[in-house]
Protein backbone atom coordinates (compact mmCIF):
# COMPACT_ATOMS: atom_id res chain seq x y z
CA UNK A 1 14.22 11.00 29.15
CA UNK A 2 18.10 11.39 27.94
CA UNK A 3 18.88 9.59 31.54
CA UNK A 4 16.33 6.94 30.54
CA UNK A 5 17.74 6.28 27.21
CA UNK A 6 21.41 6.14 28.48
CA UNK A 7 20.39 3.59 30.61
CA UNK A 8 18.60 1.93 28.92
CA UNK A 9 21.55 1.69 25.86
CA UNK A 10 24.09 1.05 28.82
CA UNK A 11 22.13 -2.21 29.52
CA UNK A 12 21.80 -3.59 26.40
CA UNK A 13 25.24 -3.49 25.99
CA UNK A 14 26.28 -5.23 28.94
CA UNK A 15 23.76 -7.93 27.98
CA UNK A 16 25.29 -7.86 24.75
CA UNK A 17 28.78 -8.27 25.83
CA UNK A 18 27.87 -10.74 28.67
CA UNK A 19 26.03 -13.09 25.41
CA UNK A 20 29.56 -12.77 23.07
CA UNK A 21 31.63 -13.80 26.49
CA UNK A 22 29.56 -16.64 26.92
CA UNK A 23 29.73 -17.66 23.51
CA UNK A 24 33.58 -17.47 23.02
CA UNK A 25 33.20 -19.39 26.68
CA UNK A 26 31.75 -22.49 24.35
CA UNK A 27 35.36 -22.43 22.40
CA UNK A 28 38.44 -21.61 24.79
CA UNK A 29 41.52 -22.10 23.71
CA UNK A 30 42.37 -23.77 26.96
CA UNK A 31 44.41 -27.17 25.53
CA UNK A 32 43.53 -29.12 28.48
CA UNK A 33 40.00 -28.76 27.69
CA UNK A 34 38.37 -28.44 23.75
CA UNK A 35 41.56 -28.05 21.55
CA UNK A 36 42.03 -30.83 19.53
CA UNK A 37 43.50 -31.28 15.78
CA UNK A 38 41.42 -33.12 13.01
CA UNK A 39 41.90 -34.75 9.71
CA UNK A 40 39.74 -37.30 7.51
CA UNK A 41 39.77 -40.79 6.13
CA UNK A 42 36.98 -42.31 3.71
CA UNK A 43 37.75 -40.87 0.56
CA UNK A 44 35.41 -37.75 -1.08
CA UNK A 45 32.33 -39.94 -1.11
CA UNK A 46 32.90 -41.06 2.73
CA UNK A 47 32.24 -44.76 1.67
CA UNK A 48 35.38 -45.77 3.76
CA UNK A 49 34.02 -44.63 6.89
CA UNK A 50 31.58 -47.26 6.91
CA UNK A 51 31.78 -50.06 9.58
CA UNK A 52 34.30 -49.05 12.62
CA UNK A 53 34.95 -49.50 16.26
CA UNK A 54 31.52 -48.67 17.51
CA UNK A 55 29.76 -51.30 15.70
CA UNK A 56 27.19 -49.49 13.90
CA UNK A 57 27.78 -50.68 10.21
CA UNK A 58 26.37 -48.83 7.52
CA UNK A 59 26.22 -45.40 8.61
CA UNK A 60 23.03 -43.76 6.39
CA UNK A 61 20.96 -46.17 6.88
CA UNK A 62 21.45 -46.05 10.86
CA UNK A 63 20.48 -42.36 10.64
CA UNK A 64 24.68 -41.27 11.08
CA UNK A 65 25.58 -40.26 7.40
CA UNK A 66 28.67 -38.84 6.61
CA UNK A 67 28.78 -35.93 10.14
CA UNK A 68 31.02 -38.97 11.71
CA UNK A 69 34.51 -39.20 13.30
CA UNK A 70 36.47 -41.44 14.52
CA UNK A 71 38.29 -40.60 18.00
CA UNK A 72 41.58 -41.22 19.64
CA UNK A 73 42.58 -43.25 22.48
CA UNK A 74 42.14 -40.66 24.96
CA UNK A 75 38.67 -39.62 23.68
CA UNK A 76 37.27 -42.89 22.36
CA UNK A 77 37.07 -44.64 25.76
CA UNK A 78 37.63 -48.11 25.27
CA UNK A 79 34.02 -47.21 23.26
CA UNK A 80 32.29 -45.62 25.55
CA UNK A 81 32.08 -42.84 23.85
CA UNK A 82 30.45 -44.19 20.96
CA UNK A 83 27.25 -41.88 20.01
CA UNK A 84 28.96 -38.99 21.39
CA UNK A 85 28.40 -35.56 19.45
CA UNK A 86 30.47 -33.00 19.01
CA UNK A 87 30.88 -29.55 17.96
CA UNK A 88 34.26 -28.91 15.88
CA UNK A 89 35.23 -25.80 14.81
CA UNK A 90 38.70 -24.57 12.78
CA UNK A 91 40.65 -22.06 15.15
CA UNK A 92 42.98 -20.47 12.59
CA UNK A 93 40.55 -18.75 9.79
CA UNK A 94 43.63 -17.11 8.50
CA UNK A 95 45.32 -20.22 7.06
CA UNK A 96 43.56 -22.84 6.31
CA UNK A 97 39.47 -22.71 7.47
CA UNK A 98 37.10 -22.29 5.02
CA UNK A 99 35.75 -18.96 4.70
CA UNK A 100 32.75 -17.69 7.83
CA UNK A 101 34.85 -20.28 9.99
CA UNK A 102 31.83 -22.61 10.12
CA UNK A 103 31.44 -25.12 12.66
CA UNK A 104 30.00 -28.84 11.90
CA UNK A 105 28.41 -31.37 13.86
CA UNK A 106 29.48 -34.59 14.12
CA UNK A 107 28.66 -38.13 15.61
CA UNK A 108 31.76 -40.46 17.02
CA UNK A 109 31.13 -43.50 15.27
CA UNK A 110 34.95 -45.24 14.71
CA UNK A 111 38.53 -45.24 16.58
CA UNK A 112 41.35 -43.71 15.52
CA UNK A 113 44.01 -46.09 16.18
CA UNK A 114 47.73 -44.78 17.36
CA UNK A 115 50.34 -45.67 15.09
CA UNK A 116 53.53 -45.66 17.62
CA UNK A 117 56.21 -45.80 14.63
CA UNK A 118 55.63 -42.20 13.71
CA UNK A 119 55.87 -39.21 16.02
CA UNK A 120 52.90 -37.30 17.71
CA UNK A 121 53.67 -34.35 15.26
CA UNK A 122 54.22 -35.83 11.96
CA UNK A 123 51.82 -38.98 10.81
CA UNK A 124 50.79 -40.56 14.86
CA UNK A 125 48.08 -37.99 15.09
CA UNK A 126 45.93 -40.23 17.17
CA UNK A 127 48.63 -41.38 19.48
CA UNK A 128 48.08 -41.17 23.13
CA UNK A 129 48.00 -38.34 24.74
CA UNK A 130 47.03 -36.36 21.66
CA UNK A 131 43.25 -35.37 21.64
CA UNK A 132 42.14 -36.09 17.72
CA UNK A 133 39.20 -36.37 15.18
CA UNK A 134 39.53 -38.46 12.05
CA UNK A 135 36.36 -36.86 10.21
CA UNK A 136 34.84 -38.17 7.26
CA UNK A 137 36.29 -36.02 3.87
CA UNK A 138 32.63 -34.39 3.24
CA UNK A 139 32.44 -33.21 6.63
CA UNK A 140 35.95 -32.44 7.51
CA UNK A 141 35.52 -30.12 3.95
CA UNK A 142 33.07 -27.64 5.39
CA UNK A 143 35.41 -26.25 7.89
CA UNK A 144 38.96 -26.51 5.84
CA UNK A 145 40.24 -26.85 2.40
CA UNK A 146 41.11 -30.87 2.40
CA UNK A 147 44.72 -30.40 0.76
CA UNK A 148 45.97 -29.24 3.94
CA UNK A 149 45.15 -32.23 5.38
CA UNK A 150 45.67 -31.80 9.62
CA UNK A 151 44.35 -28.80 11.30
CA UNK A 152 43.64 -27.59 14.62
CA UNK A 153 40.48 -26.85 15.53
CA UNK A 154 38.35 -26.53 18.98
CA UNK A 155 35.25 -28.71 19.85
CA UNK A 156 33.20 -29.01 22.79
CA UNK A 157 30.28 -31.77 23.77
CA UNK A 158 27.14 -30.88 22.47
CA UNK A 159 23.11 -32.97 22.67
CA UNK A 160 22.62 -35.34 19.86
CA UNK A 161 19.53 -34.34 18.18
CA UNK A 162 18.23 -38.16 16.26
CA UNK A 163 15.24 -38.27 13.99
CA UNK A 164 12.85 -40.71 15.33
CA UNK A 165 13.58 -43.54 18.43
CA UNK A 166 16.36 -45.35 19.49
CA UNK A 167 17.33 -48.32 17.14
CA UNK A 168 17.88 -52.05 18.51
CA UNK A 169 19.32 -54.59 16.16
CA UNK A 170 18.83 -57.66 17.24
CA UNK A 171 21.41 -60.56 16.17
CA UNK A 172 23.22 -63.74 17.75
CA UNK A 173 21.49 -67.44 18.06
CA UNK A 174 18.52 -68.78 20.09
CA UNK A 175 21.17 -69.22 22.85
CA UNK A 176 22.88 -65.86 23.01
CA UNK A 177 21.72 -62.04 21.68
CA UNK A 178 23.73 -59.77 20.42
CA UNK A 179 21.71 -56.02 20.16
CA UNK A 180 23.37 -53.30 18.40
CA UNK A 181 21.71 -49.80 20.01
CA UNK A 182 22.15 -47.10 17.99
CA UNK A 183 20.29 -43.30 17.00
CA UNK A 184 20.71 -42.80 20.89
CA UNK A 185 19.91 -38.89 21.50
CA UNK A 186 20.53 -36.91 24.75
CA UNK A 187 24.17 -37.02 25.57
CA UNK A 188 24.67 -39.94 22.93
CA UNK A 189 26.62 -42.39 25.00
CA UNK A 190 25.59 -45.17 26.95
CA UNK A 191 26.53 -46.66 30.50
CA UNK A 192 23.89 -49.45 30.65
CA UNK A 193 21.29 -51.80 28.53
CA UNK A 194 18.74 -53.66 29.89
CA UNK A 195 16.54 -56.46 28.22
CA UNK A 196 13.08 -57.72 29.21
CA UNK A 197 11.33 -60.87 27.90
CA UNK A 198 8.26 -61.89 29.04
CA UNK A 199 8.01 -62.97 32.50
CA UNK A 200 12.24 -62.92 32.77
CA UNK A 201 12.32 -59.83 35.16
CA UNK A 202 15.08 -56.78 33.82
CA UNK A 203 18.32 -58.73 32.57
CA UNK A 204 21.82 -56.36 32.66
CA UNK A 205 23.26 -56.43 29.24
CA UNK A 206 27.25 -56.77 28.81
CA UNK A 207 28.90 -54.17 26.66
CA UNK A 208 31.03 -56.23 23.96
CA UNK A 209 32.40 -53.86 22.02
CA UNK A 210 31.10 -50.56 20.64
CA UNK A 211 27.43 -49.93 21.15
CA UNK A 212 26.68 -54.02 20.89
CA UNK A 213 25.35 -55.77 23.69
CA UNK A 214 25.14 -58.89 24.68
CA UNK A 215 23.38 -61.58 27.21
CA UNK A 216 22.70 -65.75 26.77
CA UNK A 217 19.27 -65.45 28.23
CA UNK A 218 16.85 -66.89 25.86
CA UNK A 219 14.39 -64.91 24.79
CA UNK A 220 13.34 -66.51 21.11
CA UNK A 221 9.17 -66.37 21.38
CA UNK A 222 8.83 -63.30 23.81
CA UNK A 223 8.21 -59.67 23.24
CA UNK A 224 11.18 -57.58 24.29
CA UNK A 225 11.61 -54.55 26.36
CA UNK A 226 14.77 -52.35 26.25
CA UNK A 227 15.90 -49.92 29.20
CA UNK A 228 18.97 -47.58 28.20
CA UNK A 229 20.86 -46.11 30.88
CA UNK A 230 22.94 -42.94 29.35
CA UNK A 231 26.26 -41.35 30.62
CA UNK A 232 24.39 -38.63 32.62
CA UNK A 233 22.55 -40.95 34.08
CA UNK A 234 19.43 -40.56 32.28
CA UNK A 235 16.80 -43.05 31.25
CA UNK A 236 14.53 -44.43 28.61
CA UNK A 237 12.26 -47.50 28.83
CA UNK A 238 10.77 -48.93 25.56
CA UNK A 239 8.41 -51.56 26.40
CA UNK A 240 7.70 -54.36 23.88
CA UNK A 241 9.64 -52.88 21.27
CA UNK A 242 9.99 -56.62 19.14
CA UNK A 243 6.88 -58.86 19.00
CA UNK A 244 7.12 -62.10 19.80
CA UNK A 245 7.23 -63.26 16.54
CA UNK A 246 10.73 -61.19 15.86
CA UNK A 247 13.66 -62.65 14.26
CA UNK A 248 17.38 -61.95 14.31
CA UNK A 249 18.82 -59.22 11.56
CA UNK A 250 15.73 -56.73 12.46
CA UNK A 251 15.88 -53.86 13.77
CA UNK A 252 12.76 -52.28 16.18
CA UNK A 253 12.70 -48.38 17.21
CA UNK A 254 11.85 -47.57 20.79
CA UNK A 255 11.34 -44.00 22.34
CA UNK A 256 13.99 -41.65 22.65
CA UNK A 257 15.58 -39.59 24.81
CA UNK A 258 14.20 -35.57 24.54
């Protein structure tokens, strides 16, 4: 039985040890790879965050809030990684994280623009090839004291979870539509929109800027159908999403990505 129980206690602790090596796994300090730096913009109440690169405007009421960042060059894209969520985490709890060394989840919703007058260690934080996350204030507070202003932290990809569907704003004229998608879960980004009106076969969108999509089909009096093509590949068809009666400035949900 004393054989047993050694055994026994000998496995458990391997399992144990193979779970904590896994879990630092998720935040190496490898540069190359997740280590990053991060400050904020937006002021306490995050109202300057609003707007941005990715085209998604008011950020509560498209489901975002104030767990957004913008990126730098090298992670923003050109936009396509708008939606993207991350995992950031402070990686020096001796000087300036908050205490527990939380981690906070947050959506990339701006860009963080390089500013090539001032060097990469002292004010260009988002110049290229730097790797940076311009949080909001209220978000960037839970994982270090704001005074300090920069600090380095690691962060790794993580699924966005979204309450309810994806969200297609529909804008432009009768000659031209302009959709804003947004609330995308899965892996967040997107490689490719489709639109269907009725009886026009699948149309390929054209990314503009951001998350907004565009294509001068006309499609005032039909029902539309969305198709959203993710990074990974993925994909989610929401069939007759807007009536036909649908006008622009609304916004329709579709399904969602699980």
């Amino acid at each position: 039985m004393d054989r047993f129980m050694a055994l026994s206690a000998l496995l458990v602790t391997l399992v144990r040890l193979r779970y904590y090596q896994g879990s630092q796994s998720q935040y190496s300090s490898e540069p190359s790879r997740n280590h990053a730096h991060a400050t904020f913009y937006g002021g306490s109440d995050a109202t300057g965050t609003m707007g941005g690169a990715c085209g998604y405007g008011d950020l509560y009421s498209q489901g975002y809030g104030t767990n957004s960042t913008a990126l730098s060059t090298v992670l923003f894209e050109n936009g396509t990684a708008c939606g993207r969520c991350y995992e950031i985490k402070c990686s020096n709890a001796n000087q300036w994280c908050n205490p527990g060394n939380l981690s906070v989840l947050v959506t990339a919703t701006n860009f963080c623009p390089p500013n090539d007058s001032l060097p990469n260690d002292n004010g260009g934080w988002c110049n290229v090839p730097r790797k940076h996350f311009d949080m909001s204030q209220p978000v960037f507070s839970k994982i270090a004291y704001w005074r300090v202003g920069i600090v380095p932290v690691l962060y790794r990809r993580v699924p966005c979870y979204k309450q309810g569907g994806i969200n297609f704003t529909i804008n432009g004229n009768p000659w031209f539509n302009f959709v804003l998608v947004s609330n995308v879960g899965g892996v967040g980004d997107i490689s490719a929109v489709s639109v269907e009106g009725y009886g026009t076969g699948w149309i390929s969108m054209k990314r503009t800027w951001g998350q907004n999509w565009e294509c001068d089909t006309v499609l005032v009096g039909q029902s539309l159908s969305f198709q959203v093509t993710t990074g990974d590949g993925k994909q989610v068809t929401s069939h007759d999403v807007a009536p036909s009666d649908w006008q622009f400035g609304q916004t329709f949900s579709g399904n969602q990505f699980s």
